[in-house]
Protein backbone atom coordinates (compact mmCIF):
# COMPACT_ATOMS: atom_id res chain seq x y z
CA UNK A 1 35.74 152.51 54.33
CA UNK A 2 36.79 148.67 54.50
CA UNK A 3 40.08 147.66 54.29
CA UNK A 4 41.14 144.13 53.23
CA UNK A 5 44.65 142.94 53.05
CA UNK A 6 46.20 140.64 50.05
CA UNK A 7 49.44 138.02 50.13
CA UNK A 8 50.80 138.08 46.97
CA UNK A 9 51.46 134.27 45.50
CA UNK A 10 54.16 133.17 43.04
CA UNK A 11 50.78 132.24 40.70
CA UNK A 12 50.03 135.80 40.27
CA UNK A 13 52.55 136.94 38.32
CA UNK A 14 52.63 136.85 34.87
CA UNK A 15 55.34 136.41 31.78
CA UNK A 16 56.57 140.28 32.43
CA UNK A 17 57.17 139.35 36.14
CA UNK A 18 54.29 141.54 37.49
CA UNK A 19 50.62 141.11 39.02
CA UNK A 20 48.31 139.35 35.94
CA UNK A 21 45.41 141.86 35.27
CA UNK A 22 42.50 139.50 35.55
CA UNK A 23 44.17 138.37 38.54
CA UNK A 24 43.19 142.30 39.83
CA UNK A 25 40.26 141.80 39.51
CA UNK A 26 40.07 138.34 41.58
CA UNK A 27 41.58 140.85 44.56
CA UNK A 28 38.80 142.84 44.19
CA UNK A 29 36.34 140.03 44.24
CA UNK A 30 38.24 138.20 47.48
CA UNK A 31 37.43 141.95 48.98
CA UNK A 32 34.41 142.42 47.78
CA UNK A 33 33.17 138.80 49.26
CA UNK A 34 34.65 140.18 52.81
CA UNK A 35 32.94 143.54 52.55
CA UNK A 36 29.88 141.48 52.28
CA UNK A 37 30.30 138.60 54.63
CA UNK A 38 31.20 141.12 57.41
CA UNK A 39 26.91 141.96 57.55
CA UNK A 40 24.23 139.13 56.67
CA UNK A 41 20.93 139.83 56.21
CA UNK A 42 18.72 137.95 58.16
CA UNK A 43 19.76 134.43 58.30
CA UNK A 44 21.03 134.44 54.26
CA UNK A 45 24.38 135.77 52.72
CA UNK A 46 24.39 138.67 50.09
CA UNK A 47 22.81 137.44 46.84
CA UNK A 48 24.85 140.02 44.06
CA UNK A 49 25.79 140.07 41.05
CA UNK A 50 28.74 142.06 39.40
CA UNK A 51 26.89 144.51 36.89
CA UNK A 52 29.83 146.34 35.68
CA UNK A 53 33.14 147.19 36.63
CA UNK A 54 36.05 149.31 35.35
CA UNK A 55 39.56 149.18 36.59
CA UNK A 56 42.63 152.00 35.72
CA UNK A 57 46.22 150.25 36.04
CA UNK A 58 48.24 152.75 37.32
CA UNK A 59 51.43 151.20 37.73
CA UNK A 60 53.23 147.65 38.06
CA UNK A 61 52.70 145.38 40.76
CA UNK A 62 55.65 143.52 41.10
CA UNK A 63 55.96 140.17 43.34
CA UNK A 64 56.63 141.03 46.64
CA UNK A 65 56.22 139.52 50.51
CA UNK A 66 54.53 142.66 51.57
CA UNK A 67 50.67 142.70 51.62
CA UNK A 68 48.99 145.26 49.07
CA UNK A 69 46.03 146.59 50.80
CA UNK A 70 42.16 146.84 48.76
CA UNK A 71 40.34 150.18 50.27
CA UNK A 72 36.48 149.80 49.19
CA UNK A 73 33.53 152.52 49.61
CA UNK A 74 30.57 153.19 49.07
CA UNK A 75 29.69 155.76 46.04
CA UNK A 76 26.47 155.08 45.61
CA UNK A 77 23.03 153.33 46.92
CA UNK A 78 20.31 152.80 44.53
CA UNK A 79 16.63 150.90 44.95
CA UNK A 80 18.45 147.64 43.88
CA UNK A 81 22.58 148.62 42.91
CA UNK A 82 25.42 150.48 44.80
CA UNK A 83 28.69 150.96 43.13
CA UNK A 84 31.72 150.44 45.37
CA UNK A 85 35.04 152.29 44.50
CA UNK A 86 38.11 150.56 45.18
CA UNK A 87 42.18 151.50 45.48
CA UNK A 88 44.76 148.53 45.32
CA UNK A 89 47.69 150.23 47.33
CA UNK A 90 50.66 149.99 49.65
CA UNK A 91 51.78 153.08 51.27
CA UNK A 92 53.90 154.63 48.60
CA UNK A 93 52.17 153.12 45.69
CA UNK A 94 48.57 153.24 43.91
CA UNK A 95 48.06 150.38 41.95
CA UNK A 96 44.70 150.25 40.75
CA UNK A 97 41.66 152.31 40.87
CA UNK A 98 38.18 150.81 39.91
CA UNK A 99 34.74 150.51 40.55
CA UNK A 100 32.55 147.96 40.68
CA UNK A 101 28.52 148.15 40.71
CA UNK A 102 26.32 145.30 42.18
CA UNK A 103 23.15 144.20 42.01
CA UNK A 104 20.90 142.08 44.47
CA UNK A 105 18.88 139.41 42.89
CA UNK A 106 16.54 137.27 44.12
CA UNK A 107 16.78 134.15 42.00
CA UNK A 108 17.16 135.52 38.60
CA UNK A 109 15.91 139.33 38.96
CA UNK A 110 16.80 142.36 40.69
CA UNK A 111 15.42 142.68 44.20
CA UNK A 112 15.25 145.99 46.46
CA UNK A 113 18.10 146.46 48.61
CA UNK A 114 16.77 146.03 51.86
CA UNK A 115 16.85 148.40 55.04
CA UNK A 116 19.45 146.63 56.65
CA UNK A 117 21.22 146.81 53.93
CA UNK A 118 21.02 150.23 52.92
CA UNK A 119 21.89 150.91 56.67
CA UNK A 120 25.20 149.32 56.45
CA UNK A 121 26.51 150.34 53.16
CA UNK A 122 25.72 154.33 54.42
CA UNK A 123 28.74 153.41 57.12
CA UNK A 124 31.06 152.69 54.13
CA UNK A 125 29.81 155.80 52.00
CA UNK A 126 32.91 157.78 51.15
CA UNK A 127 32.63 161.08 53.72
CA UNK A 128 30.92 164.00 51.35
CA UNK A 129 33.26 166.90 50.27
């Protein structure tokens, strides 16, 4: 699992006082990017692309000087995809649920994932029931 912590800014909220929902999704990108960053391939950053994503409000995130916290794994690995599932929490409170499925590209078309890559997205895999 990775774990990425957000500061809530003034510029977040919204008319009704609360978290904007496109700016959810910009959390989930900012974790996304350090999910990523934390393994390079050799010598280049990840090349992805979001392919789809889906996020479930669950309830109001109202401005606050306590972090939220983005929890990401791994669902699944495919030849050139994985979909990560993510939680937008504190620890009383579940925000948001989503998932998000990327694909690597090289250039303009869908590449292979490559060994190294496959290797460290099975340490984020959510642990099998």
């Amino acid at each position: 699992m990775h774990t990425y912590e957000i500061q809530l800014r003034r510029t977040d909220i919204d008319a009704q006082h609360h978290v904007n929902n496109v700016v959810f999704a910009q959390f989930l990108d900012d974790a996304r990017t350090n999910l990523l960053e934390r393994h390079r391939g050799p010598g280049a950053p990840w090349r992805v692309v979001v392919a789809g994503q889906r996020l479930g409000y669950r309830a109001p995130l109202i401005f606050r000087d306590a972090p939220v916290t983005v929890t990401s794994v791994v669902e699944r690995i495919g030849t050139t995809s994985f979909t990560l599932a993510h939680e937008i929490r504190d620890d009383e409170n579940l925000y948001l649920a989503a998932t998000s499925t990327l694909v690597a590209i090289d250039g303009h078309a869908p590449r292979s994932l490559t060994d190294s890559e496959r290797e460290y997205l099975m340490t984020l895999a959510a642990p099998r029931a």
